[in-house]
Protein backbone atom coordinates (compact mmCIF):
# COMPACT_ATOMS: atom_id res chain seq x y z
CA UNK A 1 -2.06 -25.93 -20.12
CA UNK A 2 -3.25 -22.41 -19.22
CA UNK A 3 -6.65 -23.22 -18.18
CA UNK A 4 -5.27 -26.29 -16.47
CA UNK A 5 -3.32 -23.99 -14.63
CA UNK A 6 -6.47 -22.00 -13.82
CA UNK A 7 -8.43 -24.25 -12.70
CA UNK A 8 -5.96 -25.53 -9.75
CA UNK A 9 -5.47 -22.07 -8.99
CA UNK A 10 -9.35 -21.46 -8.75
CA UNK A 11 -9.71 -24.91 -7.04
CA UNK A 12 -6.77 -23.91 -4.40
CA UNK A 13 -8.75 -20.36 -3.78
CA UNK A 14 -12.35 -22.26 -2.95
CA UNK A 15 -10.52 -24.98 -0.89
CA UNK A 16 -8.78 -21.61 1.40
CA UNK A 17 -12.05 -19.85 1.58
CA UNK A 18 -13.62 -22.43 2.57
CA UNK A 19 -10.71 -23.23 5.72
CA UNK A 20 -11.14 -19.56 6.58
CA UNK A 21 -14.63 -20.03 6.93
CA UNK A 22 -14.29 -22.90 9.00
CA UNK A 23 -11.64 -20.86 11.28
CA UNK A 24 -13.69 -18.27 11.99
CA UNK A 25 -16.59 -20.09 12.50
CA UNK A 26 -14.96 -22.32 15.06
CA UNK A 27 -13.73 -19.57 16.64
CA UNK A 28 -17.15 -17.55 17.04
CA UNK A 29 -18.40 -20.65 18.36
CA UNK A 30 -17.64 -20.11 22.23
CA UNK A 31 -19.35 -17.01 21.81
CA UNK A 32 -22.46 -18.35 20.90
CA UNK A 33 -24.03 -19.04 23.90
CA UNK A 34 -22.25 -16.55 26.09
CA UNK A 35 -23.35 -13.52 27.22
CA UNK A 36 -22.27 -10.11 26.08
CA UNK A 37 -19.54 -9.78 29.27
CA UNK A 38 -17.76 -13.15 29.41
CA UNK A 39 -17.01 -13.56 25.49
CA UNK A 40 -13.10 -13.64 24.91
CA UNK A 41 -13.63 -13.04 21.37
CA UNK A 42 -15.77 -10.25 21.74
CA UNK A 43 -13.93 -8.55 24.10
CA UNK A 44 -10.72 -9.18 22.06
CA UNK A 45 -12.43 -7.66 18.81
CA UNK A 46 -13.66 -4.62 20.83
CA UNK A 47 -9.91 -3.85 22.13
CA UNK A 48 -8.75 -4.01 18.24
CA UNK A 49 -11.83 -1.48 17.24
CA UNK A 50 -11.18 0.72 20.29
CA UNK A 51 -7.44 0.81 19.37
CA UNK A 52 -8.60 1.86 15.85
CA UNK A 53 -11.11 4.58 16.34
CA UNK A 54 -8.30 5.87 18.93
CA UNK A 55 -5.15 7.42 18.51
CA UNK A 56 -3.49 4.47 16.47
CA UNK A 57 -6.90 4.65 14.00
CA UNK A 58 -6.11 8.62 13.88
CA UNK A 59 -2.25 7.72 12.95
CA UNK A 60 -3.23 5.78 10.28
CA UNK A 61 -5.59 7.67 8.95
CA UNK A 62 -2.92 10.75 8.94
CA UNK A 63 -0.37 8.85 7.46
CA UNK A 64 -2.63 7.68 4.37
CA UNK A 65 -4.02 11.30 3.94
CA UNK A 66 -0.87 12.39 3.68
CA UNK A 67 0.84 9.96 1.02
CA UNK A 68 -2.49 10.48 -0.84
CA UNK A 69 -1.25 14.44 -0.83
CA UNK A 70 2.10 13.53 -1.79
CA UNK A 71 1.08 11.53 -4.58
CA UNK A 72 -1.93 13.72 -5.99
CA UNK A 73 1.13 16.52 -5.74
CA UNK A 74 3.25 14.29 -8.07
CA UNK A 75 0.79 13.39 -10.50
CA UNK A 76 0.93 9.35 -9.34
CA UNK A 77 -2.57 9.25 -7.87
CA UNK A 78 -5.94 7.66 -9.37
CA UNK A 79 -9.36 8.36 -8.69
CA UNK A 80 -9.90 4.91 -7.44
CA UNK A 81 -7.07 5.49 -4.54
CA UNK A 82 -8.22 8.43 -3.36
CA UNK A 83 -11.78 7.25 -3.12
CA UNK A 84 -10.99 3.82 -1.48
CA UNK A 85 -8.54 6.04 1.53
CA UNK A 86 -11.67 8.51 2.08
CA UNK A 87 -14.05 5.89 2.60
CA UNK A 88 -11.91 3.76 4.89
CA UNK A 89 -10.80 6.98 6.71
CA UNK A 90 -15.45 7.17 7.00
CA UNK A 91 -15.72 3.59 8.04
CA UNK A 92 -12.79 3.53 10.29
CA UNK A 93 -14.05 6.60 12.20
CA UNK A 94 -17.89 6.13 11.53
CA UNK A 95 -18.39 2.20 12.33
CA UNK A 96 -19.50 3.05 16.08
CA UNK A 97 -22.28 5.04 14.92
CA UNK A 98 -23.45 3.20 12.11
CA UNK A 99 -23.44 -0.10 14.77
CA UNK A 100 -25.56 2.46 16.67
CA UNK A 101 -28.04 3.34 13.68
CA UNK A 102 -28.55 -0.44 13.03
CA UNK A 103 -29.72 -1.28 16.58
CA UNK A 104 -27.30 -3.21 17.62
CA UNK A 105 -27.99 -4.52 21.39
CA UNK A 106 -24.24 -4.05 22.50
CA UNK A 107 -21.24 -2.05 21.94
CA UNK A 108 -17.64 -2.26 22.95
């Protein structure tokens, strides 16, 4: 019964990967043949990473700095946590350069 159980559960996760991958491919699709100025998609994902490594991206970062304080302060934080909000907080802030040190042809 358990590993019945499993196995639709298992079956149900492929089955959504597998729509997600379809979505997003479908989706990338118009910008496959477009160039780097008239891609919707492109320029839609650069607005989200621009409003990221801006002001809202330094909010956010704040905010989870600062409940990681609280919570080292009460004795409620694990080394896992704290290591998984300091390297988001790198890759939030450090994603333009390291696009930069992999030669990528465009930014946003």
């Amino acid at each position: 019964m358990v590993i019945e159980t499993t196995n639709k559960q298992l079956n149900h996760s492929v089955h959504l990967v597998g729509l997600l991958f379809v979505c997003i491919t479908y989706l990338l699709m118009s910008d496959l043949y477009a160039t780097v100025k008239d891609s919707n998609v492109g320029n839609y994902i650069c607005y989200v990473a621009d409003n990221f490594s801006g002001n809202a991206g330094r909010g956010i970062a704040t905010i989870g700095i600062s409940v990681l304080g609280t919570l080292a302060l009460l004795g409620r934080v694990t080394w896992t946590q704290a290591i998984v909000i300091g390297v988001g907080c790198a890759v939030l802030f450090g994603a333009p350069t390291i696009i930069m040190d992999l030669g990528a042809l465009g930014h946003c």
